[in-house]
C-alpha atoms as a PDB file:
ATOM      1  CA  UNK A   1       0.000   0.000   0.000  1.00  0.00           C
ATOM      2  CA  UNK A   2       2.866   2.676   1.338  1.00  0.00           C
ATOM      3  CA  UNK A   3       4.362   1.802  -2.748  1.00  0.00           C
ATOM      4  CA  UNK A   4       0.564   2.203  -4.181  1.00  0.00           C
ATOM      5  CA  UNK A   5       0.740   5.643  -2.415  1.00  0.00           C
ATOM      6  CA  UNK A   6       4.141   6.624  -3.445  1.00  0.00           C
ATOM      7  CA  UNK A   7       3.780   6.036  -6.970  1.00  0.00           C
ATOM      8  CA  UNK A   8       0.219   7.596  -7.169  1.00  0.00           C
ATOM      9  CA  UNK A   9       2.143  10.951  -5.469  1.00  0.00           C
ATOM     10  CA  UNK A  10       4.241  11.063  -8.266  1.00  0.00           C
ATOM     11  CA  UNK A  11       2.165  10.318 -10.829  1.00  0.00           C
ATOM     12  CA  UNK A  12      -0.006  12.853  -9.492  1.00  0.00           C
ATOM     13  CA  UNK A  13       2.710  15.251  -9.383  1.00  0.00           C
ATOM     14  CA  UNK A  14       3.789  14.516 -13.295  1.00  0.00           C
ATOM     15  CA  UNK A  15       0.290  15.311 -13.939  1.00  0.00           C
ATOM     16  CA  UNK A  16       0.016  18.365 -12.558  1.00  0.00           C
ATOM     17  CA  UNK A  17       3.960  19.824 -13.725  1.00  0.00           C
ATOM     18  CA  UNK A  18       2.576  18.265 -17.543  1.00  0.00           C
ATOM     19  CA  UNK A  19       0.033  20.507 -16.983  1.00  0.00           C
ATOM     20  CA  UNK A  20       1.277  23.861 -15.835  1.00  0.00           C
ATOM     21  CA  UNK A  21       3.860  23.216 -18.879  1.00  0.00           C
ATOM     22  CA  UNK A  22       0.813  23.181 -21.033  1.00  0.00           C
ATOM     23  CA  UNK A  23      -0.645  26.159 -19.709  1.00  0.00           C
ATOM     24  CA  UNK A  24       2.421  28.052 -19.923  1.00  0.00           C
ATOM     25  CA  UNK A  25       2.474  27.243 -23.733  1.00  0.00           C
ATOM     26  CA  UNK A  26      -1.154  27.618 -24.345  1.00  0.00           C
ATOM     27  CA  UNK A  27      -2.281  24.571 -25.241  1.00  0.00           C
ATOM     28  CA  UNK A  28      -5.851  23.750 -25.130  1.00  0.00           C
ATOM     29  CA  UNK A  29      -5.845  20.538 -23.277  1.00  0.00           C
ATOM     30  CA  UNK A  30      -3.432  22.298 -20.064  1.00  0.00           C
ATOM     31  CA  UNK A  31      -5.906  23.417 -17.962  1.00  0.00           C
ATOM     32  CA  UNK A  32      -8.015  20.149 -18.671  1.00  0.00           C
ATOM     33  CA  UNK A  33      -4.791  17.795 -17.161  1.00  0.00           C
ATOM     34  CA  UNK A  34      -4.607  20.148 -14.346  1.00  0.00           C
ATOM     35  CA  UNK A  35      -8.189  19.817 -13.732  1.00  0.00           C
ATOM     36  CA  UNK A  36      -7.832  16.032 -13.728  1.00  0.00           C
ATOM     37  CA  UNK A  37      -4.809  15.396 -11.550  1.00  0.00           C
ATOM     38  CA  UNK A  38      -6.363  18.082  -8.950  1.00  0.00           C
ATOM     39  CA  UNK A  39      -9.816  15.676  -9.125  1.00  0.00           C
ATOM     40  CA  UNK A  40      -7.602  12.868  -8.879  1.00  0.00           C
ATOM     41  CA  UNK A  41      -5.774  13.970  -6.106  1.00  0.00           C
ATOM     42  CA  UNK A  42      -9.013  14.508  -3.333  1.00  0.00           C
ATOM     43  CA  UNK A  43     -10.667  11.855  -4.794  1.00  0.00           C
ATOM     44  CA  UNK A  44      -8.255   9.043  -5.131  1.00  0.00           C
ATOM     45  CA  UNK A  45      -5.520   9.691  -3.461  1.00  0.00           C
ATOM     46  CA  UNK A  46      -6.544  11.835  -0.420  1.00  0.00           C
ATOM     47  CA  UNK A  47      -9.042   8.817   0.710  1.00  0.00           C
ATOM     48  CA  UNK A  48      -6.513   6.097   0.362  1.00  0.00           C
ATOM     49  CA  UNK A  49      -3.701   7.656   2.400  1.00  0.00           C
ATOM     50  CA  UNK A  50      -6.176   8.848   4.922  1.00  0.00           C
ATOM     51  CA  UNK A  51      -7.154   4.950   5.337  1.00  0.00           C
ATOM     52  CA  UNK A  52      -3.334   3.817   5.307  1.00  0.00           C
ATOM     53  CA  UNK A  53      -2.218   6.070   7.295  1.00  0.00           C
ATOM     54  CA  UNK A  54      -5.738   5.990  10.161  1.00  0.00           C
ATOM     55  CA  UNK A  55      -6.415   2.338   9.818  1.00  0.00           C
ATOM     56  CA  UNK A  56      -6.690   0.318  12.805  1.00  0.00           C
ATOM     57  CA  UNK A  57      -5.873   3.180  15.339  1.00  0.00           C
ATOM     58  CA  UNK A  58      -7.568   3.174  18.856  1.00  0.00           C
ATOM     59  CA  UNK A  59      -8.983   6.968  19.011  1.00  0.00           C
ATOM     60  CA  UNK A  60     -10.885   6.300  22.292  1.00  0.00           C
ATOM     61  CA  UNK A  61      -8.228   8.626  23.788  1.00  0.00           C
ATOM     62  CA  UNK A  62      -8.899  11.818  21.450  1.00  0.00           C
ATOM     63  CA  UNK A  63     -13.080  11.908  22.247  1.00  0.00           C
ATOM     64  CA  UNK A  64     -13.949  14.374  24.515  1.00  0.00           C
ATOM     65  CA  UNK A  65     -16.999  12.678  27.213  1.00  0.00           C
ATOM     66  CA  UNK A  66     -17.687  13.957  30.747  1.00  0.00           C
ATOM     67  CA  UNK A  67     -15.545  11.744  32.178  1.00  0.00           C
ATOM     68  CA  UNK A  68     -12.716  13.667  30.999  1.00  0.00           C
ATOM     69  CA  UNK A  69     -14.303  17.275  31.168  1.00  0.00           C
ATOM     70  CA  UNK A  70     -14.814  16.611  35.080  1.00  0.00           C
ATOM     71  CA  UNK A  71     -11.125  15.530  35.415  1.00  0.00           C
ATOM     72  CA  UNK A  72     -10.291  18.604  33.454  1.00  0.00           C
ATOM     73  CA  UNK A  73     -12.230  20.764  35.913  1.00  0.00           C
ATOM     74  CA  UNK A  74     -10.805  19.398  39.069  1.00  0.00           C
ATOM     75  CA  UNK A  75      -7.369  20.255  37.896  1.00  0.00           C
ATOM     76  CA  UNK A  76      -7.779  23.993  37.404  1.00  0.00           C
END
């Protein structure tokens, strides 16, 4: 998976330097490529490293209930 991301990044980041060169020398299809790699970016890529990187994690410790408010207010 930590590969899968890795080479997405990149691709991702050819897409988007292919594009800018495109747009810098007018071509038609520029802004299209950057348009792409920016929807594939939060739509691909964004999800699947937020999964690698969040999967499996015990977050019990990060939720604020009134157990923890009261402890909070005893120590002030």
């Amino acid at each position: 998976m930590k590969l899968l991301l890795k080479l997405l990044f990149f691709l991702f980041l050819l897409w988007i330097i292919i594009g800018a060169l495109l747009i810098v020398n007018e071509h038609p299809i520029g802004q299209l490529i950057t348009g792409f790699s920016v929807l594939f970016l939060f739509f691909i890529l964004m999800p699947l490293f937020i999964y690698y990187r969040y999967r499996g994690g015990n977050y019990k410790k990060y939720q604020l209930n009134d157990e923890k408010i009261k402890k909070w207010m005893r120590n002030k």
